[in-house]
N, C-alpha and C. Protein backbone atom coordinates (compact mmCIF):
# COMPACT_ATOMS: atom_id res chain seq x y z
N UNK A 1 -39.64 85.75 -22.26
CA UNK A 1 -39.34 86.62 -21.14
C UNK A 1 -39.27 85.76 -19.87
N UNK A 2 -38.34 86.24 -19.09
CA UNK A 2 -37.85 85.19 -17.77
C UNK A 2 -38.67 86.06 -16.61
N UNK A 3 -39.49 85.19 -15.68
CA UNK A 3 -40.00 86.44 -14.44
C UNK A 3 -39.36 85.77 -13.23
N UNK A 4 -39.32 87.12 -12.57
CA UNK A 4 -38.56 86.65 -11.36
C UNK A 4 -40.42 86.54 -10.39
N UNK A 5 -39.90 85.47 -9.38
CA UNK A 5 -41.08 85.24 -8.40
C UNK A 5 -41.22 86.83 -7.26
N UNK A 6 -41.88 86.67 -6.90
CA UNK A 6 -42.58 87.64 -5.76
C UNK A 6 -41.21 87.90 -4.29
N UNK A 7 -40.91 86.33 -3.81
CA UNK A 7 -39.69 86.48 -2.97
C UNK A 7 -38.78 86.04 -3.44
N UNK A 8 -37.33 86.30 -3.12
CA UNK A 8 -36.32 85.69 -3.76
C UNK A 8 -35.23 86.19 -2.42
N UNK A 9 -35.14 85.20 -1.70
CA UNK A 9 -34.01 85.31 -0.28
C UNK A 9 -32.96 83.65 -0.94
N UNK A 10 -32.18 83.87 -0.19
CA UNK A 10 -31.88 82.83 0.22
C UNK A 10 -32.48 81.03 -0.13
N UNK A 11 -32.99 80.76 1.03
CA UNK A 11 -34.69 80.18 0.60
C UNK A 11 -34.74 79.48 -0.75
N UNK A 12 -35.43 80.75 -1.63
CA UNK A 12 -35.60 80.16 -2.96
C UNK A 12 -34.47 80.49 -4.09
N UNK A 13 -33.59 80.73 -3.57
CA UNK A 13 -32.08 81.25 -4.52
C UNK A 13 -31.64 80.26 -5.71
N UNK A 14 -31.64 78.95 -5.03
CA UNK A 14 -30.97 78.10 -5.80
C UNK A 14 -31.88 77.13 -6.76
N UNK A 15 -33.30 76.73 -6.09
CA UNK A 15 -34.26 76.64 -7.12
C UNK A 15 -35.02 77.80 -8.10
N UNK A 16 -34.77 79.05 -7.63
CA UNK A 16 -35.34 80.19 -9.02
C UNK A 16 -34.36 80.23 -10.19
N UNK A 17 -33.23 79.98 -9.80
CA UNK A 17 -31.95 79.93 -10.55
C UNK A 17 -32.38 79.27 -11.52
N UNK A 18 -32.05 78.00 -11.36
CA UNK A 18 -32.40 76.30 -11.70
C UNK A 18 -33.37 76.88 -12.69
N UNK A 19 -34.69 77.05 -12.15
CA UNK A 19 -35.88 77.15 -13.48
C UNK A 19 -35.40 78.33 -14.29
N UNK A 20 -34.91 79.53 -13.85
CA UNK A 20 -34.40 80.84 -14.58
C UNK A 20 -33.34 80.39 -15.68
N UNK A 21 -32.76 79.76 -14.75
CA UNK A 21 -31.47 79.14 -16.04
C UNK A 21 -32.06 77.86 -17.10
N UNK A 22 -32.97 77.26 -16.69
CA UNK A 22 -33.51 75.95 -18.17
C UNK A 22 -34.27 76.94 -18.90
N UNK A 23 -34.70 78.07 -18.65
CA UNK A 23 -36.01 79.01 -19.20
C UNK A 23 -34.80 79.71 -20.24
N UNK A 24 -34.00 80.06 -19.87
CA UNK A 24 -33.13 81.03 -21.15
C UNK A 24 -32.66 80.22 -22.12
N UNK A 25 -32.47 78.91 -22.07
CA UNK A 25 -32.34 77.74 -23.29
C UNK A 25 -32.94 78.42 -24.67
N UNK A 26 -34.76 78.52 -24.03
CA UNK A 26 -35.43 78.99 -25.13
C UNK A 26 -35.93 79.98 -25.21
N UNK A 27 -34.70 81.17 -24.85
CA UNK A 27 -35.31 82.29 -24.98
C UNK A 27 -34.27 82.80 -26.62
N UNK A 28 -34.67 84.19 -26.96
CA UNK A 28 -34.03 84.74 -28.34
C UNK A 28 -32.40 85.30 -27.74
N UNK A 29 -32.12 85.42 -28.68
CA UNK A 29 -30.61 86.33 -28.65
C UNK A 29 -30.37 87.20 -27.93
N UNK A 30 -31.67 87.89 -27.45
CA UNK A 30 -31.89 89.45 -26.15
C UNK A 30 -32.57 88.95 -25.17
N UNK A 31 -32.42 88.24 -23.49
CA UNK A 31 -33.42 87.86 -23.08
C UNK A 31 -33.38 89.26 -21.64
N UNK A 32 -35.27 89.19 -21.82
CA UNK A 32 -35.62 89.82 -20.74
C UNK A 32 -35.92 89.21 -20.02
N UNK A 33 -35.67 90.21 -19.09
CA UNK A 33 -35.97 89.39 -17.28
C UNK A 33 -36.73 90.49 -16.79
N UNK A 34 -38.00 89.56 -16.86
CA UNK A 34 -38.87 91.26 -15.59
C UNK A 34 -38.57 90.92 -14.07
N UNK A 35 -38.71 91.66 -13.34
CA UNK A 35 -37.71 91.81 -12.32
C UNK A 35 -39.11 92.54 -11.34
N UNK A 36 -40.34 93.26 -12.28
CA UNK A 36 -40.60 93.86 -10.97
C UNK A 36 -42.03 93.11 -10.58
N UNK A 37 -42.06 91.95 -10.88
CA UNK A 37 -42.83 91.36 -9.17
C UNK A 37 -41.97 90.79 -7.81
N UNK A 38 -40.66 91.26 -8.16
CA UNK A 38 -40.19 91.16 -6.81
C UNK A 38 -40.75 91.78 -5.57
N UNK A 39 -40.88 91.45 -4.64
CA UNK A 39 -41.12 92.57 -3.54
C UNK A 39 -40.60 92.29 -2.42
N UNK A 40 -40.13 90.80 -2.04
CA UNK A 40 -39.31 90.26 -0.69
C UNK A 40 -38.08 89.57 -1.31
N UNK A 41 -37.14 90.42 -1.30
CA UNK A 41 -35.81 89.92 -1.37
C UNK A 41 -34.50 90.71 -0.65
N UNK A 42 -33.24 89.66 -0.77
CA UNK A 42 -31.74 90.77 -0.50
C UNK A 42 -30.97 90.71 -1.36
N UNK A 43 -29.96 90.38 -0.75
CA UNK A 43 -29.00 90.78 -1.60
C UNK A 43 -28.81 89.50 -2.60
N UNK A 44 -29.07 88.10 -2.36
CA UNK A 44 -28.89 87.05 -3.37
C UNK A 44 -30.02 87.26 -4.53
N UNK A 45 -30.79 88.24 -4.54
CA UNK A 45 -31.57 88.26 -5.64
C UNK A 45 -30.37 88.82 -6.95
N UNK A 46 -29.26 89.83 -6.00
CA UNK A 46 -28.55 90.35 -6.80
C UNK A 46 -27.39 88.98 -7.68
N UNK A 47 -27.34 88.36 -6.83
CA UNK A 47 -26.23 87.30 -6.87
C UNK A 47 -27.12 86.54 -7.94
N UNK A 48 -28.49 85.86 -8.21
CA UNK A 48 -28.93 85.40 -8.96
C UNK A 48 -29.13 85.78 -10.43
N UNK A 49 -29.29 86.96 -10.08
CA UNK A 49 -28.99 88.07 -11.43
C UNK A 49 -27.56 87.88 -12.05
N UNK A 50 -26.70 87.75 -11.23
CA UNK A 50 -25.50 88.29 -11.83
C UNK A 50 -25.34 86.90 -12.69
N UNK A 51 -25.72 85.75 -11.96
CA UNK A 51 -25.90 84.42 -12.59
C UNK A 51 -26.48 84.09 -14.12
N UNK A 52 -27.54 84.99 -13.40
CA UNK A 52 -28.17 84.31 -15.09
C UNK A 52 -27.25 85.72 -16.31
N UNK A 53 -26.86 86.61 -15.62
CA UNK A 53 -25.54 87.36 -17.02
C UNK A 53 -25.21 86.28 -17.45
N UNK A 54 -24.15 85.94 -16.55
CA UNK A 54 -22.88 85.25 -16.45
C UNK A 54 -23.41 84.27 -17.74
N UNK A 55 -24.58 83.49 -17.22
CA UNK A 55 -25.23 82.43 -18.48
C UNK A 55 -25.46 82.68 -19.65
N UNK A 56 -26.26 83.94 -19.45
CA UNK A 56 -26.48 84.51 -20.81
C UNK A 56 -25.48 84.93 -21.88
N UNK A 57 -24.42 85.30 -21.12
CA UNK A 57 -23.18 85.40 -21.70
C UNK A 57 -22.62 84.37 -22.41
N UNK A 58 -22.56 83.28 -21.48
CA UNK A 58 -22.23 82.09 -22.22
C UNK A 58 -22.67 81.84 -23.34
N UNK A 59 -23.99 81.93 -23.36
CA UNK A 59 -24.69 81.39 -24.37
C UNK A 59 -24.54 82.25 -25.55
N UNK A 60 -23.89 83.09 -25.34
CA UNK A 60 -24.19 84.15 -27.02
C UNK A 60 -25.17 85.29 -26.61
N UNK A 61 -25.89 85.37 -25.18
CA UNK A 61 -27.38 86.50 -25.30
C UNK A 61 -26.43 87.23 -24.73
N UNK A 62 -27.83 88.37 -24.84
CA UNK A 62 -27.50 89.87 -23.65
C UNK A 62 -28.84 89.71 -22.68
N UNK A 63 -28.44 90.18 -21.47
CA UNK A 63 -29.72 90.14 -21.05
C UNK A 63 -30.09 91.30 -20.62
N UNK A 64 -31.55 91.69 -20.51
CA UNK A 64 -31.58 93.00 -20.17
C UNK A 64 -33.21 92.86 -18.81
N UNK A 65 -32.63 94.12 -17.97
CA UNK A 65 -33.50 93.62 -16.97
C UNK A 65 -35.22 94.67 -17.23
N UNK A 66 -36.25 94.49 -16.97
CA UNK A 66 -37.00 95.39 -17.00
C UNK A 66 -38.28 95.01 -15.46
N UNK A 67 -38.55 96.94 -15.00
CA UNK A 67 -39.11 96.68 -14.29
C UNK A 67 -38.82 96.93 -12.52
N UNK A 68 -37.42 96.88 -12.69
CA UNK A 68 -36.72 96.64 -11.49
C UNK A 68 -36.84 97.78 -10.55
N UNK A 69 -37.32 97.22 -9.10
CA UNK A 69 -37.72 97.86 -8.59
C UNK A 69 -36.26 99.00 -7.66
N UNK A 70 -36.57 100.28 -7.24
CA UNK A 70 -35.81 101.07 -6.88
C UNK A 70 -35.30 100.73 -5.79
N UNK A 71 -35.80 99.73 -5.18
CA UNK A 71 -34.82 99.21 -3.67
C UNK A 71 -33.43 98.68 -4.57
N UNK A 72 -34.18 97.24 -5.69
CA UNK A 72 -32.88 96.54 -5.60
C UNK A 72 -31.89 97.50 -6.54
N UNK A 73 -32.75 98.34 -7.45
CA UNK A 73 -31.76 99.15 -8.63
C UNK A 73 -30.24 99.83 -7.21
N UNK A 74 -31.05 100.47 -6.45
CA UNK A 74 -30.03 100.82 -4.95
C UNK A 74 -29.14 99.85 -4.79
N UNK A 75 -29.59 99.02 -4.22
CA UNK A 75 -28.92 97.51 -3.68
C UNK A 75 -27.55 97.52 -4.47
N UNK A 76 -27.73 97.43 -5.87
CA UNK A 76 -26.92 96.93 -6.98
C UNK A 76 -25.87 98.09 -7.08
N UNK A 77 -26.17 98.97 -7.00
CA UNK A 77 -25.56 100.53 -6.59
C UNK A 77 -24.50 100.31 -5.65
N UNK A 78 -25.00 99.82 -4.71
CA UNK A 78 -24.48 100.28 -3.29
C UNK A 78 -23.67 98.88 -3.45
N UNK A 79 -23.38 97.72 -4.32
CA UNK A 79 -22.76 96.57 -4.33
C UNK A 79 -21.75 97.34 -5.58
N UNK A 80 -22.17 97.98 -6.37
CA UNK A 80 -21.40 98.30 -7.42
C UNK A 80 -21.43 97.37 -8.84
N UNK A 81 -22.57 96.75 -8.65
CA UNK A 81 -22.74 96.00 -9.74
C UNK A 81 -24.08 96.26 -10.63
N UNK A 82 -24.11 98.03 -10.84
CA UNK A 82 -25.53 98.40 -11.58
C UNK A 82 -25.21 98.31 -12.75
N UNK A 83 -23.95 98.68 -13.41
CA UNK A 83 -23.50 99.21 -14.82
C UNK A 83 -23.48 97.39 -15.52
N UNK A 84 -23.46 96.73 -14.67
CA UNK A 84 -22.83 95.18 -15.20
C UNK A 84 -24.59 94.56 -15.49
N UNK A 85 -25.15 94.83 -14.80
CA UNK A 85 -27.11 94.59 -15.03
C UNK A 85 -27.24 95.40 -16.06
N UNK A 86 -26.81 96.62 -16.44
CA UNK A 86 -27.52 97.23 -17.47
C UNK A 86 -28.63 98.15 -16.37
N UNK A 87 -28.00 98.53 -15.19
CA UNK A 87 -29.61 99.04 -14.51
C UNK A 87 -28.50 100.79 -14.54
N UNK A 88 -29.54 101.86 -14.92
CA UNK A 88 -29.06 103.38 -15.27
C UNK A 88 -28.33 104.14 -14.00
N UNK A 89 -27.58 104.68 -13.71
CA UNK A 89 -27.33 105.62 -12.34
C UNK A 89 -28.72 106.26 -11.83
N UNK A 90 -28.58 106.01 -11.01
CA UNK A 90 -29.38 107.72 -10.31
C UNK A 90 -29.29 108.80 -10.56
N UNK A 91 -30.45 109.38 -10.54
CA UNK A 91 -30.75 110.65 -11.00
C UNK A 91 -30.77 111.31 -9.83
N UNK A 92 -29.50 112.44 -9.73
CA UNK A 92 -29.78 113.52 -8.16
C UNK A 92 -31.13 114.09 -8.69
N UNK A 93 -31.72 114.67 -7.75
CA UNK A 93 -33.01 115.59 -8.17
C UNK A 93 -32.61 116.79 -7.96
N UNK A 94 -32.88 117.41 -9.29
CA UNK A 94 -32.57 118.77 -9.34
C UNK A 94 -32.88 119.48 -8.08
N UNK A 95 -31.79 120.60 -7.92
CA UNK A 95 -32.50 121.34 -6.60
C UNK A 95 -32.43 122.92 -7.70
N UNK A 96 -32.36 124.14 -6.09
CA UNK A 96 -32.92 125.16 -6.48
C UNK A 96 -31.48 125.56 -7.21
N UNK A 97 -32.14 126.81 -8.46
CA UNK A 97 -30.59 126.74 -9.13
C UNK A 97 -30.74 128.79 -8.91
């Protein structure tokens, strides 16, 4: 299982990558990525994500995210890149019927 760190800006984008990407070498055929000790990030957390697909792809895996917190599940929404993470739509909340 791949973890994402606590912040992920900018900053640490290109070294979380780096270790995220030598870490899926030895991961199985399905790799998870827990996602929810994130708590300080933007939008390149999304861009890092889309990265390690892109890799995982290469390699023959799927990756699947778990954990992910409801800001960035939004984020990814509002970029249009939820269905490509594997992260679910939103749920309207029922109202009065």
């Amino acid at each position: 299982m791949l973890i994402l760190p606590q912040a992920l800006t900018q900053t640490q984008a290109t070294q979380s990558l780096a270790g995220l990407a030598a870490e899926m070498a030895n991961e199985g055929e399905q790799v998870v990525v827990d996602v929810a000790p994130l708590a300080q990030f933007d939008s390149v957390a999304l861009a890092v994500l889309l990265a390690l697909h892109r890799q995982a792809q290469a390699l023959g895996k799927s990756l699947q995210l778990q954990g992910t917190p409801p800001r960035l599940a939004d984020l990814a929404r509002l970029y249009g890149v939820s269905d490509l993470l594997g992260l679910a739509p939103a749920v309207a909340p029922a109202g009065p019927r």
